[in-house]
Every structure is written in C-alpha cells, then in structure tokens.
C-alpha atoms as a PDB file:
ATOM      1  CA  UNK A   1       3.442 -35.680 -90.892  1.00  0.00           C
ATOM      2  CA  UNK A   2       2.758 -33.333 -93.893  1.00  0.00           C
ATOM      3  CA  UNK A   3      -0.446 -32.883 -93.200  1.00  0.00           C
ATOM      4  CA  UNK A   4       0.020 -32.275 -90.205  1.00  0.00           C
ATOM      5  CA  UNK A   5       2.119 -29.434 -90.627  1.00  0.00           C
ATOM      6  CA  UNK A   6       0.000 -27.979 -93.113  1.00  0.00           C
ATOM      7  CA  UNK A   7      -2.953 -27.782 -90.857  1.00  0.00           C
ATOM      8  CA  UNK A   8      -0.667 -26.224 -88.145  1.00  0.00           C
ATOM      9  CA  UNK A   9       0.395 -23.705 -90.335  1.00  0.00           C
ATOM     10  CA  UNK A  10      -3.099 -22.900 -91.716  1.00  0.00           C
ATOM     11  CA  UNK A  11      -4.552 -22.739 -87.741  1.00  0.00           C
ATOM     12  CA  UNK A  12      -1.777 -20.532 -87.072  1.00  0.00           C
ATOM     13  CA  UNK A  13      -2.589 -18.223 -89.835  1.00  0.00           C
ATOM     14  CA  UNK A  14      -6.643 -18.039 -88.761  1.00  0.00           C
ATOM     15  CA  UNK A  15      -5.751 -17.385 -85.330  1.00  0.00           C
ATOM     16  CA  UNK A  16      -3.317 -14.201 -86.338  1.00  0.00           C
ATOM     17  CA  UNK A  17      -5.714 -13.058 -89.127  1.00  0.00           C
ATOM     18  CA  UNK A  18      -8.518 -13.217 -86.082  1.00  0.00           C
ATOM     19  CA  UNK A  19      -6.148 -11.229 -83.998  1.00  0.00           C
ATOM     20  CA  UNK A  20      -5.422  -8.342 -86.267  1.00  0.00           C
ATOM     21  CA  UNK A  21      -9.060  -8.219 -87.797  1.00  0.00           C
ATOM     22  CA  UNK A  22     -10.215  -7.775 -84.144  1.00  0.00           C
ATOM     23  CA  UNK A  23      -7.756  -5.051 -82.935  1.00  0.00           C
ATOM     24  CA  UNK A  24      -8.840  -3.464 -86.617  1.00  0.00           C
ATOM     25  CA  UNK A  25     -12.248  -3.957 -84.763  1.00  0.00           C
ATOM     26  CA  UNK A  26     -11.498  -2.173 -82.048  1.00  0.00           C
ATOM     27  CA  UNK A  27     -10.270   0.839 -83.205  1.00  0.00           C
ATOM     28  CA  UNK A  28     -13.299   1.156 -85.845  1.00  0.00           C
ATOM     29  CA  UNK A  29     -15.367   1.404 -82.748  1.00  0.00           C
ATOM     30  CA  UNK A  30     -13.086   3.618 -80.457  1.00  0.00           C
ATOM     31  CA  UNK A  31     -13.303   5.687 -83.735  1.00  0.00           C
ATOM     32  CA  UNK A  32     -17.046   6.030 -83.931  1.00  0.00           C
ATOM     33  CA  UNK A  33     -17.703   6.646 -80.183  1.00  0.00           C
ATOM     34  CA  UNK A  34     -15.559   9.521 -80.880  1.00  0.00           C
ATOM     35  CA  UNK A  35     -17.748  10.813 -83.892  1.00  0.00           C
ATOM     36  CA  UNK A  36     -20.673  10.431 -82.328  1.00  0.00           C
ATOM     37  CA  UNK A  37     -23.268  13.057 -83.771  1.00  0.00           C
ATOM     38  CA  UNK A  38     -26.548  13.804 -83.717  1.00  0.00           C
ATOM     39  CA  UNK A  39     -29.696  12.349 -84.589  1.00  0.00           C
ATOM     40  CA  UNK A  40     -32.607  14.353 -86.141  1.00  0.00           C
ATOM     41  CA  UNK A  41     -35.720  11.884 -86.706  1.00  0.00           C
ATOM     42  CA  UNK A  42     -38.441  13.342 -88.813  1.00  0.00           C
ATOM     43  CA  UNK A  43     -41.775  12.145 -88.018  1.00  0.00           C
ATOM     44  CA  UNK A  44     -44.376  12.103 -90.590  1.00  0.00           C
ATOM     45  CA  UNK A  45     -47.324  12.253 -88.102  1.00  0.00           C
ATOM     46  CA  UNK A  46     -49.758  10.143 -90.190  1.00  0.00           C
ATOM     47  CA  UNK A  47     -51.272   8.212 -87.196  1.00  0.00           C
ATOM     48  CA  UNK A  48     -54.302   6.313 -87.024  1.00  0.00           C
ATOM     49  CA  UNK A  49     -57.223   7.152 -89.594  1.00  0.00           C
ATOM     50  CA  UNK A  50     -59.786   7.016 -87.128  1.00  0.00           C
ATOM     51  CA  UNK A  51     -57.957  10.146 -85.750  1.00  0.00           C
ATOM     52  CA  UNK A  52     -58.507  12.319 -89.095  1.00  0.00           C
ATOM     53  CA  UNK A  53     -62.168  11.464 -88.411  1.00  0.00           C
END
C-alpha cells in the first residue's frame, strides 16, 4: 500500500509540474508573437563559379 501511495503522489506531482511548465509555455509564445521584429538577411552573392567565368 506504500508504494502505492508513493507512486500516486509522484504521478500527481508530474502531471501539475506538466501543467504549469505548459501554461509557462504559453505565455513565452504569446510573448514572442508580440515582439515579433524584423528580419534583415544578408546575402553574400557568391553563386556558382562557372558564373564568374
């Protein structure tokens, strides 16, 4: 009976840690759609060598 309670107690405490790491989830990634900036992408423009040709 002792072990059973002790793996009751230990499901219990995965399940609530799951809970509160995925609301912590959630608001990470309400937070970022918020900050959303933008993107400058530099482009070396090596390209092919046959082009240089």
């Amino acid at each position: 009976m002792k072990k059973y309670a002790v793996e009751l107690i230990m499901a219990s405490l995965l399940l609530i840690s799951f809970f509160f790491l995925a609301r912590q989830a959630a608001e990470v990634s309400g937070d970022m759609k918020i900050q959303e900036r933008e993107v400058i992408a530099i482009d070396p423009g090596h390209g092919d060598m046959k082009m240089r040709r």
